[in-house]
C-alpha atoms as a PDB file:
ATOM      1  CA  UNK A   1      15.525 -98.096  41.103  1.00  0.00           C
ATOM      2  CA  UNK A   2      15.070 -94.866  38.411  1.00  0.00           C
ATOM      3  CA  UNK A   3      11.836 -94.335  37.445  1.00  0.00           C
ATOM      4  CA  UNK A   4      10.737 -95.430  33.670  1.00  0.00           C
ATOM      5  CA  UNK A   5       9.670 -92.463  31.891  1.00  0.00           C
ATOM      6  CA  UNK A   6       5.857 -92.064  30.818  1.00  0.00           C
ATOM      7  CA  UNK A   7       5.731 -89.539  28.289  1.00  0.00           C
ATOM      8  CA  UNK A   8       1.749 -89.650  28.065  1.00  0.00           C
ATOM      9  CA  UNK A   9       1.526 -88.945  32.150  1.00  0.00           C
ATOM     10  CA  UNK A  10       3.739 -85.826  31.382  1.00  0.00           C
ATOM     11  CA  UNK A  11       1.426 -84.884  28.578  1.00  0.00           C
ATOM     12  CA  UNK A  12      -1.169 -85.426  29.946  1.00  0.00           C
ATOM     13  CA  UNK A  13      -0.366 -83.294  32.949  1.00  0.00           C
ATOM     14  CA  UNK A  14       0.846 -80.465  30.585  1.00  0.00           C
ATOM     15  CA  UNK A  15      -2.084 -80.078  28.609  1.00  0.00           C
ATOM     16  CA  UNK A  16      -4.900 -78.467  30.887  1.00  0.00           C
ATOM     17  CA  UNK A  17      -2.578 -75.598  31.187  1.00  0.00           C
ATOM     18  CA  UNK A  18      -0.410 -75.236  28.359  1.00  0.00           C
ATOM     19  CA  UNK A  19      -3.808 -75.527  26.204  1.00  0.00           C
ATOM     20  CA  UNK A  20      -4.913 -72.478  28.460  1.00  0.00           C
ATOM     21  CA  UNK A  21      -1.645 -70.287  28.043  1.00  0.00           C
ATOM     22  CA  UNK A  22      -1.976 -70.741  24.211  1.00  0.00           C
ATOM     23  CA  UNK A  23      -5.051 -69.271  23.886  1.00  0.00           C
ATOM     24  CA  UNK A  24      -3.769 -66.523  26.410  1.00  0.00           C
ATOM     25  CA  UNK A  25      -1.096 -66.223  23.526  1.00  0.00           C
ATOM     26  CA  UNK A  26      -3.319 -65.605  20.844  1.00  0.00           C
ATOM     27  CA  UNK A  27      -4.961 -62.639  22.693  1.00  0.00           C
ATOM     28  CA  UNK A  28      -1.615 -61.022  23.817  1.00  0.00           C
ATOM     29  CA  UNK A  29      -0.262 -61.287  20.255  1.00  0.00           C
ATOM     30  CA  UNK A  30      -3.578 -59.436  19.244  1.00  0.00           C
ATOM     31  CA  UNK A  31      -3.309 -56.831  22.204  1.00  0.00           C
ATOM     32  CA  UNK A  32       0.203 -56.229  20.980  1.00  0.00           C
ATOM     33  CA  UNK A  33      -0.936 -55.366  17.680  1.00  0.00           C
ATOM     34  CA  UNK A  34      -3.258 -53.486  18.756  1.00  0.00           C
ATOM     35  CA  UNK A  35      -1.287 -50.998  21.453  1.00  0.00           C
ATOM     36  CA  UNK A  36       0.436 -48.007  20.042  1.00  0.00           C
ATOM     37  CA  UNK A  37       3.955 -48.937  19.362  1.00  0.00           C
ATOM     38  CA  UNK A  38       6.165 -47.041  22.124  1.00  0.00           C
ATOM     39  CA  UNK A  39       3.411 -46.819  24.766  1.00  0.00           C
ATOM     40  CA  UNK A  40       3.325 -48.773  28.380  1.00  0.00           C
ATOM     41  CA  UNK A  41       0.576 -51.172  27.149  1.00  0.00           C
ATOM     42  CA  UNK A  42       2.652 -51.891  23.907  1.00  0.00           C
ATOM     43  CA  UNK A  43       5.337 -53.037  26.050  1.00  0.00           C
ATOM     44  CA  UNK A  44       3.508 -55.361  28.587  1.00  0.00           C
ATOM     45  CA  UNK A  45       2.029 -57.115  26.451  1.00  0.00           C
ATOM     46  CA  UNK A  46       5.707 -57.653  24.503  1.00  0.00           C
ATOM     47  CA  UNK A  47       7.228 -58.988  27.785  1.00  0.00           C
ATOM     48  CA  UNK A  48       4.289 -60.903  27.966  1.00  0.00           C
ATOM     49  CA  UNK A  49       4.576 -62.748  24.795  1.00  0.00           C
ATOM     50  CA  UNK A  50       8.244 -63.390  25.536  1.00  0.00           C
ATOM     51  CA  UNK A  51       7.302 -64.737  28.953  1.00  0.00           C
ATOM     52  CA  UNK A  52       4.866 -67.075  27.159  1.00  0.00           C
ATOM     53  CA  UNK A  53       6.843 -67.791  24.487  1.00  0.00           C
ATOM     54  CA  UNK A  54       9.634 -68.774  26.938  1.00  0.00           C
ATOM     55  CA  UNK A  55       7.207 -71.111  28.625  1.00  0.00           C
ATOM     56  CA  UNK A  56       6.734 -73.069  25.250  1.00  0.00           C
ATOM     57  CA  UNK A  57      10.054 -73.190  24.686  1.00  0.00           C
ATOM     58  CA  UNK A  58      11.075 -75.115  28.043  1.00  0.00           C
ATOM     59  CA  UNK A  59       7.607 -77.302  27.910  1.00  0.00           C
ATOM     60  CA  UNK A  60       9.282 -78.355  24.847  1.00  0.00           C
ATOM     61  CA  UNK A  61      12.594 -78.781  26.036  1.00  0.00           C
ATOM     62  CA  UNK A  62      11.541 -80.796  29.022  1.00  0.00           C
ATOM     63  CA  UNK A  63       9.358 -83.018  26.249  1.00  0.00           C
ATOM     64  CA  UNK A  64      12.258 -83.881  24.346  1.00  0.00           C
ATOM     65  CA  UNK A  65      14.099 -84.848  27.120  1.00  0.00           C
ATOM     66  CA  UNK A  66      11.329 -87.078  28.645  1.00  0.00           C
ATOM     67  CA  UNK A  67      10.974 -88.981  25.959  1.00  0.00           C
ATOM     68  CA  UNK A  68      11.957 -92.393  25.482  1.00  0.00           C
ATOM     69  CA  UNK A  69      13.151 -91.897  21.768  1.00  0.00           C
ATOM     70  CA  UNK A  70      14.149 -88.207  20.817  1.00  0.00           C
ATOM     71  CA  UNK A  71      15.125 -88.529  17.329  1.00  0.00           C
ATOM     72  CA  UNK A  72      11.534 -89.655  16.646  1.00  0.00           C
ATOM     73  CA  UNK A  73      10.475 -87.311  19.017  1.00  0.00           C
ATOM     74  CA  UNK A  74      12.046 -84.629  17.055  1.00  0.00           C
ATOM     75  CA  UNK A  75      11.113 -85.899  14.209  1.00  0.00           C
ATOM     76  CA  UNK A  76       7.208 -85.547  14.462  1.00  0.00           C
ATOM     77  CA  UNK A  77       7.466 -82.448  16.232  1.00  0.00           C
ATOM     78  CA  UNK A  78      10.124 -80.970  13.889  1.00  0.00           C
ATOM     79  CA  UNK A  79       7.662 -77.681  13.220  1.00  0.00           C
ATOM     80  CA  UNK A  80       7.235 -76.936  16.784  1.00  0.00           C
ATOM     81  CA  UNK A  81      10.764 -75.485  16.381  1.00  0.00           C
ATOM     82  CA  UNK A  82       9.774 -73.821  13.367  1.00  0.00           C
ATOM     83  CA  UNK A  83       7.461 -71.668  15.184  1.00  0.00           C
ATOM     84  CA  UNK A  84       9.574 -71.381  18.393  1.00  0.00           C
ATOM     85  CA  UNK A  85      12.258 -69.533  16.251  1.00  0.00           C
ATOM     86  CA  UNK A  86      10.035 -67.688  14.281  1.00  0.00           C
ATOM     87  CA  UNK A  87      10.027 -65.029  17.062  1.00  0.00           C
ATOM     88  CA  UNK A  88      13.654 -64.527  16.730  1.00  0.00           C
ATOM     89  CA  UNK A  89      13.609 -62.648  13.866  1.00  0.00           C
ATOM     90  CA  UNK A  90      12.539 -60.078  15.586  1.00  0.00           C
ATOM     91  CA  UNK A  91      15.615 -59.119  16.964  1.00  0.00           C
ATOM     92  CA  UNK A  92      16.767 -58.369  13.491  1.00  0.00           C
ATOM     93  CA  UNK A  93      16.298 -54.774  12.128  1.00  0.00           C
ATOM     94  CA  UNK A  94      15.450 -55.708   8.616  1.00  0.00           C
ATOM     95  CA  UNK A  95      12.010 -54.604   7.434  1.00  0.00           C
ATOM     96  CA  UNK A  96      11.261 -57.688   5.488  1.00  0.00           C
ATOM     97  CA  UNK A  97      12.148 -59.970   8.445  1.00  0.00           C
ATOM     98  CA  UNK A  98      10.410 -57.816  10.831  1.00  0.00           C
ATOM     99  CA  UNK A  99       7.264 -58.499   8.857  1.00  0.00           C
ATOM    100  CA  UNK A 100       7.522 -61.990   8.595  1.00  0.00           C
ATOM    101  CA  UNK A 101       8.440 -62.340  12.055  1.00  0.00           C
ATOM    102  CA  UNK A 102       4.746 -60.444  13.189  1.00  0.00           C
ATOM    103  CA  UNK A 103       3.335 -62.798  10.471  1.00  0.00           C
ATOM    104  CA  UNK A 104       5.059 -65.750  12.294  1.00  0.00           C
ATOM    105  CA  UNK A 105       4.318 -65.033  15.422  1.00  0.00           C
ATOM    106  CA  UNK A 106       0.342 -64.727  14.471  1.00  0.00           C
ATOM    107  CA  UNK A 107       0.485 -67.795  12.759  1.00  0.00           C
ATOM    108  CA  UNK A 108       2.330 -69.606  15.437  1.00  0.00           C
ATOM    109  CA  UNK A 109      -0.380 -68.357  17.664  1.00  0.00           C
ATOM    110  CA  UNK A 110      -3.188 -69.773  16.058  1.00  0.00           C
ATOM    111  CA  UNK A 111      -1.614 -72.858  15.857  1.00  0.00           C
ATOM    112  CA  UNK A 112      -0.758 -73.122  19.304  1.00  0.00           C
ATOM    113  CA  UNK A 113      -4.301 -71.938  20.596  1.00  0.00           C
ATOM    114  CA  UNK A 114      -6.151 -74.642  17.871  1.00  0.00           C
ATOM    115  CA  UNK A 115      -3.406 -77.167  19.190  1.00  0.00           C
ATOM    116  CA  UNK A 116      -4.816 -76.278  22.528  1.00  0.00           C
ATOM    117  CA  UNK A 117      -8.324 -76.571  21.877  1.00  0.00           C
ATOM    118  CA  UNK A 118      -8.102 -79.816  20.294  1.00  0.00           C
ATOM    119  CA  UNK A 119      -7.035 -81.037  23.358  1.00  0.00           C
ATOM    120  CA  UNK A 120      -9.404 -79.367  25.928  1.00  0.00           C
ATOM    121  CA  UNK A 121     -12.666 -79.982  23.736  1.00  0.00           C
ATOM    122  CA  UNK A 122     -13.730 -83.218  23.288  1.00  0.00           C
ATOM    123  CA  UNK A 123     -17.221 -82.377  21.444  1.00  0.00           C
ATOM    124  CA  UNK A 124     -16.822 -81.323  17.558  1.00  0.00           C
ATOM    125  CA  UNK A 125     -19.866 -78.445  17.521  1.00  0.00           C
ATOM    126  CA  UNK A 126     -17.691 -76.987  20.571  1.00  0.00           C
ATOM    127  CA  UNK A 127     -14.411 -76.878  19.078  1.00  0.00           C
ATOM    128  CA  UNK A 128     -15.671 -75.952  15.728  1.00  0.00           C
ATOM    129  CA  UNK A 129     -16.596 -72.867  17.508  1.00  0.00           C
ATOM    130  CA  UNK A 130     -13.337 -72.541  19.779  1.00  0.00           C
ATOM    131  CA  UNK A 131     -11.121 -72.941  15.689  1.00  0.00           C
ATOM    132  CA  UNK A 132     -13.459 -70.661  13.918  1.00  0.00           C
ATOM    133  CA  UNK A 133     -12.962 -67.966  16.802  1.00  0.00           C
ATOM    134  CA  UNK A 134      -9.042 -68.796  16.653  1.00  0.00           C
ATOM    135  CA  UNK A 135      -9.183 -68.349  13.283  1.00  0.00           C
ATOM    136  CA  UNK A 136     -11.249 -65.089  12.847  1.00  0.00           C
ATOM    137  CA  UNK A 137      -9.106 -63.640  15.545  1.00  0.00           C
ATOM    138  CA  UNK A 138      -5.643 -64.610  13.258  1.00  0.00           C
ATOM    139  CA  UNK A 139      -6.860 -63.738  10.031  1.00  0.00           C
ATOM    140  CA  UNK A 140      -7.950 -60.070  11.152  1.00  0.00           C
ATOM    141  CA  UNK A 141      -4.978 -59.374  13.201  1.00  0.00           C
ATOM    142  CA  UNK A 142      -3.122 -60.503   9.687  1.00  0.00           C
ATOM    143  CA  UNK A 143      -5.639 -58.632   7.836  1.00  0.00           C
ATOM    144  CA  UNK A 144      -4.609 -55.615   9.729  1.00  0.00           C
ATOM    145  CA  UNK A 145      -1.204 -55.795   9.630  1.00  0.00           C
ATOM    146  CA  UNK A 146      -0.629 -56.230   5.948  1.00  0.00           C
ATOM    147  CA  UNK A 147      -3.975 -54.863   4.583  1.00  0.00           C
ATOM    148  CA  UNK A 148      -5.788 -52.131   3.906  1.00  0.00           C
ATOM    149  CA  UNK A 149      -8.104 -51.886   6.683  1.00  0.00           C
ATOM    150  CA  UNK A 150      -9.170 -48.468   7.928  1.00  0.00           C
ATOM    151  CA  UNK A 151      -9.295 -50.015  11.302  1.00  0.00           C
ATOM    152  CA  UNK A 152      -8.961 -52.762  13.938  1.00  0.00           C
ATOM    153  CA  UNK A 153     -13.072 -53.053  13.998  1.00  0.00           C
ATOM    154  CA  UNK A 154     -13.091 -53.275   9.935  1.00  0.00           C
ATOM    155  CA  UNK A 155     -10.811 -56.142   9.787  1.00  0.00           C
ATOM    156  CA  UNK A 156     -12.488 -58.266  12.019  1.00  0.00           C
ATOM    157  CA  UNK A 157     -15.464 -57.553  10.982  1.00  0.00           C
ATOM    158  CA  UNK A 158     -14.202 -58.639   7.262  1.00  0.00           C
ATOM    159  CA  UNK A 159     -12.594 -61.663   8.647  1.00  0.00           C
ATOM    160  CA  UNK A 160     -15.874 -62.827  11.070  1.00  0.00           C
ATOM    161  CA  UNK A 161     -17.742 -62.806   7.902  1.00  0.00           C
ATOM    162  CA  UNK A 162     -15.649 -64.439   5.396  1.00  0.00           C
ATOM    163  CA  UNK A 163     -14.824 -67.344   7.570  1.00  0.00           C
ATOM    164  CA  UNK A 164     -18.386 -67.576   8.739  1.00  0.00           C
ATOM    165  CA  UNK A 165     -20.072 -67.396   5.544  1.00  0.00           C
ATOM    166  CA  UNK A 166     -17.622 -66.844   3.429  1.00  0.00           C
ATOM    167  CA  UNK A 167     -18.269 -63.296   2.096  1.00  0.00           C
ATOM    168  CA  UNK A 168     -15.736 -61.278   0.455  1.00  0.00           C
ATOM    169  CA  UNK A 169     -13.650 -58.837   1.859  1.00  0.00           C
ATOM    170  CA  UNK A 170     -13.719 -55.241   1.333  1.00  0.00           C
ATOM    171  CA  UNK A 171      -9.954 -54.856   1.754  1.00  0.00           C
ATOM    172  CA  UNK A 172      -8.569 -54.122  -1.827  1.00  0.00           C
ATOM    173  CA  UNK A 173      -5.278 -55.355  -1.565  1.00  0.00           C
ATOM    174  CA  UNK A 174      -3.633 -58.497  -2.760  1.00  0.00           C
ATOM    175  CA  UNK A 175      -3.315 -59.586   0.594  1.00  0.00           C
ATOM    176  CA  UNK A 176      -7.367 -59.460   1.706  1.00  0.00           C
ATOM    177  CA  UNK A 177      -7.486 -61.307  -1.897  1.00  0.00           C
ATOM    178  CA  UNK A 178      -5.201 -64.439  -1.199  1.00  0.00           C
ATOM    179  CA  UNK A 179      -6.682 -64.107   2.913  1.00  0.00           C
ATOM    180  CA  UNK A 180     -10.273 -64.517   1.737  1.00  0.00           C
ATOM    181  CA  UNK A 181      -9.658 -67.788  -0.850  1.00  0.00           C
ATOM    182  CA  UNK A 182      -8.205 -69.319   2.314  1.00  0.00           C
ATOM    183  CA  UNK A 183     -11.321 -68.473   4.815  1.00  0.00           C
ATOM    184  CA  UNK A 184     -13.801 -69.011   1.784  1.00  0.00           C
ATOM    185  CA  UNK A 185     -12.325 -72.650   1.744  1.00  0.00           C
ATOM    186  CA  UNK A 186     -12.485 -72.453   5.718  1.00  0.00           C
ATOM    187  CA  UNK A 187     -15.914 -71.420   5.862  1.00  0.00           C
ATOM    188  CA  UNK A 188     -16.681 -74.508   3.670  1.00  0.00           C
ATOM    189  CA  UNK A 189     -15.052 -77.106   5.363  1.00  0.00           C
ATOM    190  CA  UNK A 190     -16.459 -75.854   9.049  1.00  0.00           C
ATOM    191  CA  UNK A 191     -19.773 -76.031   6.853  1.00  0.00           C
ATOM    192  CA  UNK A 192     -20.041 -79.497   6.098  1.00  0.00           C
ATOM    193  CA  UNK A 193     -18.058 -80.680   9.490  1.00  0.00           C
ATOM    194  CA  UNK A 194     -20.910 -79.090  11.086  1.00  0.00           C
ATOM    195  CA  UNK A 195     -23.526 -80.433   8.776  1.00  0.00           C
ATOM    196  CA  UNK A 196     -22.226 -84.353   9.663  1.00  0.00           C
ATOM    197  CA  UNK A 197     -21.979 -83.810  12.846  1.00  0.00           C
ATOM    198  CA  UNK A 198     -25.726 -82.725  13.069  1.00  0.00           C
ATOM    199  CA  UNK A 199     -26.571 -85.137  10.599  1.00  0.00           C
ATOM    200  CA  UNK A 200     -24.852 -87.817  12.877  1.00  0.00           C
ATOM    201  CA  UNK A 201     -26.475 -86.595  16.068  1.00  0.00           C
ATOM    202  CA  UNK A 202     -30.254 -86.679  14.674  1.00  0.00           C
ATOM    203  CA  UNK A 203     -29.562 -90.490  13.140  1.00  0.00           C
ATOM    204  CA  UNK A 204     -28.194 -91.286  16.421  1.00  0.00           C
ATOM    205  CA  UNK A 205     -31.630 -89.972  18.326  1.00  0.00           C
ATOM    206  CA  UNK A 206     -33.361 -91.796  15.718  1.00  0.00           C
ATOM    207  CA  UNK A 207     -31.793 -95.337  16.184  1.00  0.00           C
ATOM    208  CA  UNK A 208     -32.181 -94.684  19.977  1.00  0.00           C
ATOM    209  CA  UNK A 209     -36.038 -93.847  19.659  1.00  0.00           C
ATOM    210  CA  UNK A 210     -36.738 -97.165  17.175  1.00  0.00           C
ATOM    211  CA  UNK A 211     -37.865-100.124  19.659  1.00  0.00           C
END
């Protein structure tokens, strides 16, 4: 007799290490950015992100075969594939392309590694801190690429900051302008998600210490 399919056992079973190869993503796609194009390093960690990438791609493809009902399995998980061919583009020798592929892949990144860390952290304070590290580690690998940072150190020092507290960032460019509206907002939301969830731990000892 065939087996039914349970697509929460297989996601279940996925998740402890897919969540852990996604944030193993985020820090190649940062190492990658940061090697010197052309150099050994530079290329391990680019067969490393394909490797990774190529793991996503078949946890996905055994996902949508597992499950019970694939157009509505497709159809929630439609911008999955959005990011899985983002990467692509790389393959294409057109400046602008180029760029938004590294852009892509970035974003993709943080996505995957806050996807990730939504499902390994079950306490809010901790996975505030996992999504505000994802993020800070995006938005200064962006900031780098397509600002004006001096260097590597600069960046993520601007981006730490501005998603933290939301300071400005000392990047001129139109880019570091648009990248610090979106972390000032950040920085607020993180603020008052925190601020509940202290507020709701101190009424809870409270109600526990009234006879």
């Amino acid at each position: 007799m065939r087996r039914r399919r349970d697509p929460q056992e297989l996601t279940e079973r996925l998740d402890g290490p897919m969540a852990a190869l996604g944030v193993v993503f985020l820090l190649v796609v940062v190492g990658e950015g940061l090697a010197g194009r052309g150099t050994a390093v530079h290329t391990a960690f680019v067969a490393a992100g394909w490797i990774i990438w190529g793991i996503f791609v078949a946890e996905y493809v055994v996902k949508l075969l597992w499950a019970p009902d694939r157009a509505e399995f497709l159809k929630r998980s439609w911008w999955q594939i959005v990011f899985l061919i983002l990467p692509f583009l790389r393959l294409l020798r057109i400046a602008v392309l180029l760029r938004t592929a590294r852009a892509g892949r970035v974003v993709s990144s943080v996505v995957r590694a806050s996807r990730s860390a939504g499902n390994a952290l079950t306490a809010r304070v901790g996975w505030l801190a996992a999504i505000t590290a994802i993020t800070i580690l995006g938005s200064s690998q962006l900031l780098y690429e397509f600002g004006e940072s001096g260097s590597y150190a600069e960046a993520l020092h601007d981006a730490a900051f501005a998603a933290i507290a939301g300071e400005p960032i000392t990047d001129p460019s139109g880019f570091a302008r648009f990248l610090e509206l979106i972390l000032a907002a950040y920085s607020v939301v993180v603020f008052a998600a925190l601020a509940g969830s202290l507020g709701a731990f101190f009424l809870e000892r409270t109600g526990e210490a009234q006879p």
